[in-house]
Each structure stands twice: as structure tokens, then as C-alpha cells.
C-alpha atoms as a PDB file:
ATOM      1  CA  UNK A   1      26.974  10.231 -29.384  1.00  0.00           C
ATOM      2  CA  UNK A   2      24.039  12.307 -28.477  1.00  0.00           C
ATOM      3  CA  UNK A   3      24.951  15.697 -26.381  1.00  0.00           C
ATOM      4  CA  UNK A   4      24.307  16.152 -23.086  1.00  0.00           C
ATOM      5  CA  UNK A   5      22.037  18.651 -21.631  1.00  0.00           C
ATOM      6  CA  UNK A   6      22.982  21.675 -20.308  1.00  0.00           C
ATOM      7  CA  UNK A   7      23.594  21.209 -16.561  1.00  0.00           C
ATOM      8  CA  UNK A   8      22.932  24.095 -13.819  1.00  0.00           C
ATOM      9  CA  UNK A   9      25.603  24.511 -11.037  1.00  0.00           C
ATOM     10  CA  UNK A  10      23.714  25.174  -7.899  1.00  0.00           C
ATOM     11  CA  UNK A  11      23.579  24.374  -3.937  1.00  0.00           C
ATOM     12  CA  UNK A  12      20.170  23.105  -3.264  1.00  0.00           C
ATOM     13  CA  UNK A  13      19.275  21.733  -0.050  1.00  0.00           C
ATOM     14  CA  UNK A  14      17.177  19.088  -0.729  1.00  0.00           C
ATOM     15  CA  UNK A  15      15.425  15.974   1.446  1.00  0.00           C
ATOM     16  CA  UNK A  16      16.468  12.625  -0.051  1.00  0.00           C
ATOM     17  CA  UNK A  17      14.479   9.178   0.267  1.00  0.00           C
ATOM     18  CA  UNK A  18      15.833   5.527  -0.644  1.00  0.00           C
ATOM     19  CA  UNK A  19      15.927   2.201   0.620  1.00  0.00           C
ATOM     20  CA  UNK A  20      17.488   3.288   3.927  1.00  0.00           C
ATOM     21  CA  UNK A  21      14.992   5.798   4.475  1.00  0.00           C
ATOM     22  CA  UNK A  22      15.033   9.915   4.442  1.00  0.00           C
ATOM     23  CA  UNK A  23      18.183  11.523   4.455  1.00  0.00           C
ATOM     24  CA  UNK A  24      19.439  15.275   3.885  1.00  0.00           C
ATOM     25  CA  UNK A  25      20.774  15.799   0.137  1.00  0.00           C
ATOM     26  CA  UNK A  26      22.321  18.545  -1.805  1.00  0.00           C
ATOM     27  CA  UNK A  27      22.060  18.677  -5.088  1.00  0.00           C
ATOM     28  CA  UNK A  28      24.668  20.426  -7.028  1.00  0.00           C
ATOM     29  CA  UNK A  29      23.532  20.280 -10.799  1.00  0.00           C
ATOM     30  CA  UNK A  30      20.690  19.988 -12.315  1.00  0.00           C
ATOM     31  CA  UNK A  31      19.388  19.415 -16.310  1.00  0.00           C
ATOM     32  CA  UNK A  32      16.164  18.751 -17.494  1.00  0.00           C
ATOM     33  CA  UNK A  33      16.492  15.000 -17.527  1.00  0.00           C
ATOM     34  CA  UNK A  34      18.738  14.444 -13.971  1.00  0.00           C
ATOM     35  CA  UNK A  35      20.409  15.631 -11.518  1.00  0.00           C
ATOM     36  CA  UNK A  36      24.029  15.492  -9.077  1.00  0.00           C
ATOM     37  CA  UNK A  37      23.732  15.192  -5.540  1.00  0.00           C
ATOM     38  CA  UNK A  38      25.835  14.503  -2.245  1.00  0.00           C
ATOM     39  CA  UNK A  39      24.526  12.791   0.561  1.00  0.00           C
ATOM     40  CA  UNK A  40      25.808  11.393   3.685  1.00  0.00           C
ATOM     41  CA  UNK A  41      24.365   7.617   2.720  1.00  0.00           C
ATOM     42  CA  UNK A  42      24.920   7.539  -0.766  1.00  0.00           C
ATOM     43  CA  UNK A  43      22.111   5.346  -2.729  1.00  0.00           C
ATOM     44  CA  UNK A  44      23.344   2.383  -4.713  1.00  0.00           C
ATOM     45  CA  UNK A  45      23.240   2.602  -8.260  1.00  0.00           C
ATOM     46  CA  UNK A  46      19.961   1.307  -9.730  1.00  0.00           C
ATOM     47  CA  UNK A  47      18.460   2.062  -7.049  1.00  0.00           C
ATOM     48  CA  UNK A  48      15.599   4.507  -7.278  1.00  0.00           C
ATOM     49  CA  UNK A  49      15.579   7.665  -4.892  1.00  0.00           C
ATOM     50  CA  UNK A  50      12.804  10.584  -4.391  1.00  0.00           C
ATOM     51  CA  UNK A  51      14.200  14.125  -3.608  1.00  0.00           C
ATOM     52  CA  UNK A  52      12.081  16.468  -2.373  1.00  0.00           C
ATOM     53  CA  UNK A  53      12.720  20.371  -2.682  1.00  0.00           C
ATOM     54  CA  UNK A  54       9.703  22.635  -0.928  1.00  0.00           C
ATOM     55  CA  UNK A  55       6.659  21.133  -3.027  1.00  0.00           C
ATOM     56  CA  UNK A  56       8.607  19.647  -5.978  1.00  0.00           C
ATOM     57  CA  UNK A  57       9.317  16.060  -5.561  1.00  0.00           C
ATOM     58  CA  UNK A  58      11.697  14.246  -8.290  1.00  0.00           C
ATOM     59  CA  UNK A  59      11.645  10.838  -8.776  1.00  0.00           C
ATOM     60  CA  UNK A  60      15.116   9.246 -10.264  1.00  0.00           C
ATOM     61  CA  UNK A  61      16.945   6.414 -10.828  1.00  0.00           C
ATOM     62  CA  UNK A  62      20.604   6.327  -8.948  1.00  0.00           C
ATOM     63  CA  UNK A  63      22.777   5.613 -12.482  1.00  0.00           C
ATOM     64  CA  UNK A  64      26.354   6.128 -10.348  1.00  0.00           C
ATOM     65  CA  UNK A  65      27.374   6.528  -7.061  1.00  0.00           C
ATOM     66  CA  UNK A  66      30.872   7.260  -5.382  1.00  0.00           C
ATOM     67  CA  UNK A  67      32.513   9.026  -2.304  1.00  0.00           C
ATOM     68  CA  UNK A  68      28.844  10.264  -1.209  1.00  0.00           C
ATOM     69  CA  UNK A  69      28.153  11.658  -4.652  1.00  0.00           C
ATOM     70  CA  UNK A  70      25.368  10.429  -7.009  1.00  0.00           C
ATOM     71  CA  UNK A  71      24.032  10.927 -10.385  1.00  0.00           C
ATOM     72  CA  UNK A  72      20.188  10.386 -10.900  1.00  0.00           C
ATOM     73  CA  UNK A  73      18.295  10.242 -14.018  1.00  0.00           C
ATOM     74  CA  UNK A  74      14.518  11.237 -13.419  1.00  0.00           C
ATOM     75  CA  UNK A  75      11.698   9.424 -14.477  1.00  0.00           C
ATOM     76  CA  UNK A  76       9.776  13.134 -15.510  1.00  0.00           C
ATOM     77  CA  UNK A  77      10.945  16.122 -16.651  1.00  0.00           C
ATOM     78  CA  UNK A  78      12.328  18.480 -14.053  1.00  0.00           C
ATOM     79  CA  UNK A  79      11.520  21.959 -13.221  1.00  0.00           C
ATOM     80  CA  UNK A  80      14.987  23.427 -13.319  1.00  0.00           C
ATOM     81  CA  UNK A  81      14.170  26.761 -13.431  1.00  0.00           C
ATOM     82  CA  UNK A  82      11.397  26.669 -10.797  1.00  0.00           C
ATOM     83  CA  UNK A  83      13.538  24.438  -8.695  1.00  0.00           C
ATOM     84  CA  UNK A  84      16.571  26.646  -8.472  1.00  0.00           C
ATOM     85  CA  UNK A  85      14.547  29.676  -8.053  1.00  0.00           C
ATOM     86  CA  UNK A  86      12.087  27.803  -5.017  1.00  0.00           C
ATOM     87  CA  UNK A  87       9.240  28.620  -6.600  1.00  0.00           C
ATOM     88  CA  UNK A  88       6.277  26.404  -5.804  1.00  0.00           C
ATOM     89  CA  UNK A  89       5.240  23.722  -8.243  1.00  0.00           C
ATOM     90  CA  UNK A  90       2.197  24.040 -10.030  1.00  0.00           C
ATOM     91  CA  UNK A  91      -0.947  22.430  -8.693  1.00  0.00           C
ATOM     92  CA  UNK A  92      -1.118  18.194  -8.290  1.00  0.00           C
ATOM     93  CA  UNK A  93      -3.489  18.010 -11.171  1.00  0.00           C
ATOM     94  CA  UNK A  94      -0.867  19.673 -13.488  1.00  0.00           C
ATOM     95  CA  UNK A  95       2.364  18.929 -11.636  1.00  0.00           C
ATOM     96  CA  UNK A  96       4.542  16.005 -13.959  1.00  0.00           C
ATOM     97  CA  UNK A  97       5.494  14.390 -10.753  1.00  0.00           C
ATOM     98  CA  UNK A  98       2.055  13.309 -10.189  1.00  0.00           C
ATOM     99  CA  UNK A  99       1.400  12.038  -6.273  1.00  0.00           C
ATOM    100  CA  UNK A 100      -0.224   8.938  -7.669  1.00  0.00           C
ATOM    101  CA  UNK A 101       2.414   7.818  -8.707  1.00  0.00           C
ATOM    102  CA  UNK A 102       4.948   5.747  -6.417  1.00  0.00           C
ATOM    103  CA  UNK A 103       8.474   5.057  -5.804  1.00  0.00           C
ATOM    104  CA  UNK A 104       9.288   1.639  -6.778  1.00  0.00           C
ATOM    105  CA  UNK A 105      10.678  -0.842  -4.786  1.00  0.00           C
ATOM    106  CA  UNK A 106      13.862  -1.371  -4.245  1.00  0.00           C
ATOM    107  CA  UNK A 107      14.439  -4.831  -4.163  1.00  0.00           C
ATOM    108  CA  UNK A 108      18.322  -6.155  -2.067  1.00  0.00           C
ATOM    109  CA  UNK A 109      20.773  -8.212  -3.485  1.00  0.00           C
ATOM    110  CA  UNK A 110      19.473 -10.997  -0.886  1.00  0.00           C
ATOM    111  CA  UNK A 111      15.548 -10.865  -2.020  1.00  0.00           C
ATOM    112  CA  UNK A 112      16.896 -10.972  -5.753  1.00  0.00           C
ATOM    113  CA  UNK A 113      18.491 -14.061  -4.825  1.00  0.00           C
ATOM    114  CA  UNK A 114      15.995 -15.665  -3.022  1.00  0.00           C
ATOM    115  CA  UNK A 115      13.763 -14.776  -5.510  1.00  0.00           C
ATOM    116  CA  UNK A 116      15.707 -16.249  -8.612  1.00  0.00           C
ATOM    117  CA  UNK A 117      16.071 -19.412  -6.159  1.00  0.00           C
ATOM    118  CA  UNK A 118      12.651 -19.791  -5.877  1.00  0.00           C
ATOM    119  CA  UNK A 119      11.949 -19.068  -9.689  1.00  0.00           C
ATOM    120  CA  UNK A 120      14.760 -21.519 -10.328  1.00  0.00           C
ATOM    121  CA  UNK A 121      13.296 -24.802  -7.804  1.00  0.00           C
ATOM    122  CA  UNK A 122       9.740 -24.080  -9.265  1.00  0.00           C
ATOM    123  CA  UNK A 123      11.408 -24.971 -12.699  1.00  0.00           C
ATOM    124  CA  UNK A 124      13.554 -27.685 -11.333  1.00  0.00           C
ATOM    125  CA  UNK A 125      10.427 -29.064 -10.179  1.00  0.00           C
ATOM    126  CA  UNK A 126       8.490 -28.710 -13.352  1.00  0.00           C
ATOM    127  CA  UNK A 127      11.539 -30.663 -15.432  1.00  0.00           C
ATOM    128  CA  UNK A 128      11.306 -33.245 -12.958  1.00  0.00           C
ATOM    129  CA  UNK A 129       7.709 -33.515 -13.565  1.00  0.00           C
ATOM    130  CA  UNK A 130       7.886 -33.497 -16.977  1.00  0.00           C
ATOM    131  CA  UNK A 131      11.054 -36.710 -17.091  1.00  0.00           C
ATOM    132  CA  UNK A 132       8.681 -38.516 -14.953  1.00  0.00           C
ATOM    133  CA  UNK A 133       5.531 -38.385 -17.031  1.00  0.00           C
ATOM    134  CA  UNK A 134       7.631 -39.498 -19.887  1.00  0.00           C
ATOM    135  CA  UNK A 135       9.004 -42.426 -18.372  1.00  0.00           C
ATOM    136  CA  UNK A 136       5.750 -43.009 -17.580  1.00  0.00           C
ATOM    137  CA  UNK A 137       4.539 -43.210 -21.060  1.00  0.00           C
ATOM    138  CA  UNK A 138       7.521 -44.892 -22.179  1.00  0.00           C
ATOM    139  CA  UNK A 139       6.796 -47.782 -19.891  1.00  0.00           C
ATOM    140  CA  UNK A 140       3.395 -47.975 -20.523  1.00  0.00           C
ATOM    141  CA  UNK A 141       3.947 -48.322 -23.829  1.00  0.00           C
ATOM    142  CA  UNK A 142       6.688 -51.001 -23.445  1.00  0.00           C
ATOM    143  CA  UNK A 143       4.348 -53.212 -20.941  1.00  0.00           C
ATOM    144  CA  UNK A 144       1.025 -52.285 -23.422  1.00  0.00           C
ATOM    145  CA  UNK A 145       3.753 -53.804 -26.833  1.00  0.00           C
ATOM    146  CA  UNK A 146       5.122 -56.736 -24.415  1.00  0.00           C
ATOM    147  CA  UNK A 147       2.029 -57.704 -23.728  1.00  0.00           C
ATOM    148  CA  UNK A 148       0.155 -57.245 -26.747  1.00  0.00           C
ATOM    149  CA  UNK A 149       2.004 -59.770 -28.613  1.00  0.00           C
ATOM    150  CA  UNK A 150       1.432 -63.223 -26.529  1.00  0.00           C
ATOM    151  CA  UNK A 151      -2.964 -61.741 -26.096  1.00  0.00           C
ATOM    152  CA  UNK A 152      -2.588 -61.031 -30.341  1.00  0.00           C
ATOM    153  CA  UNK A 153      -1.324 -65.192 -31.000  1.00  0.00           C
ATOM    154  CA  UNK A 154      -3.635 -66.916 -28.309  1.00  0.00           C
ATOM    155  CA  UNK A 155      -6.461 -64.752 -30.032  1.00  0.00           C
ATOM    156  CA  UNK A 156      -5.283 -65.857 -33.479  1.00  0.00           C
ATOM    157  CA  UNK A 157      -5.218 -69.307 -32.327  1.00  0.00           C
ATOM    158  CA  UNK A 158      -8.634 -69.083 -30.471  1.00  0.00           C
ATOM    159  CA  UNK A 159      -9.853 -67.755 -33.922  1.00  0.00           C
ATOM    160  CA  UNK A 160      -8.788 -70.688 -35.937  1.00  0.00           C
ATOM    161  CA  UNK A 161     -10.172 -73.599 -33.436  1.00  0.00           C
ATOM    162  CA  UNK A 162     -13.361 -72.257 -34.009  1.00  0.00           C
END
């Protein structure tokens, strides 16, 4: 098992946005890779969260939650030092947490499941599809060998008259 990084204690007031919206946070460790917070509307886990601390901003995924504590795991590296001391992070060009870049959606149990319903009637619809076209053939092909037979002897007899 790989060993954890080393963890800061420290009380940092933080701002904290997820899929409820902005929220006050305080985070209580941090490490390179993540950080511990408390919050009074804790974030579900998998859920991704952006805390903001002066200029720094920190983009995470929630990987637990429980009675208003959560533990994130960042997407960049973090700015421990800088972050426990407040100083300001560098300039956008060279900050990690680069402005371009977005928080992604969190998507609800309920849009998850109307989306795998949806996924799951388009390929109910395309099996369907597919049965009928081959019944289709299938009958074709009987009606094409049914009648192919009777047309094949009054040709043959045709063919000897003459």
C-alpha cells in the first residue's frame, strides 16, 4: 500500500461551491494531493466541489462525506504552503488551477436515471428493429422458395412443348 502524504492541520476559512450552490467551508488538513473540510451542507461523495481561499481556487472530487465532514481529492496539485500562509497565487497564466478550466457537472441520481432510461429504450428500439428486418428476410425468402418451385416446373414444361 502506497503511503499517504503528509497532511497539514490547519483552520482555513474557505468558500465552498457544489451542486447546491456556494457555501462557507473550513478546511482542516491539507496535503499536496487533497484536502479535509467541514461544511454546513456536506457534498455527496463523487461529487465534485471548488473551494476557494483568497485567489487560490481548488478543484476536487468529494471521495467521503459524513456528519458535515468531507474528504476531497484535487484534480491539480495544491499550494499547501501558499495556502496556509494566504499568500496570493501566482499569476492565471502560471497558476495550476487554470480559470479555463471548469467544474464539471454534477449530474443527480434522477438525471442518471433518466438518462440510462433513455440510453436503454433507444436500444430496445434498435433490437426491435433489428427482429423485424429479419423476419422480414426470413419471409421473403420463404414466399421467394414457395414460389419458385411451381414458376421452375411450368417453365420446364413450357421448355419441353416447344
Amino acid at each position: 500500500m502506497k503511503p499517504r502524504e503528509p497532511r497539514q492541520k490547519v483552520l482555513i476559512d474557505a468558500r465552498l461551491r457544489h451542486e447546491t450552490g456556494w457555501s462557507d467551508a473550513r478546511i482542516l488538513n491539507i496535503s499536496r494531493r487533497g484536502l479535509m473540510a467541514r461544511a454546513p451542507r456536506t457534498p455527496q461523495r463523487g461529487s465534485y466541489v471548488e473551494i476557494c481561499r483568497g485567489t487560490h481556487r481548488i478543484v476536487a472530487r468529494v471521495v467521503w462525506a459524513r456528519d458535515g465532514t468531507f474528504g476531497a481529492r484535487a484534480q491539480d496539485m495544491i499550494a499547501v504552503e501558499a495556502i496556509a500562509t494566504g499568500a496570493d497565487a501566482p499569476p492565471a497564466a502560471a497558476n495550476l488551477n487554470d480559470e479555463r478550466r471548469r467544474l464539471p457537472r454534477a449530474t443527480s441520481p434522477q438525471s442518471q436515471h433518466e438518462r440510462s432510461r433513455r440510453r436503454a429504450r433507444g436500444l430496445e428500439f434498435a433490437a426491435v428493429v433489428l427482429c423485424a428486418a429479419s423476419a422480414a428476410f426470413l419471409v421473403f425468402d420463404t414466399v421467394r422458395e414457395t414460389l419458385s418451385r411451381p414458376l421452375a416446373m411450368v417453365e420446364a414444361t413450357l421448355a419441353q412443348e416447344r
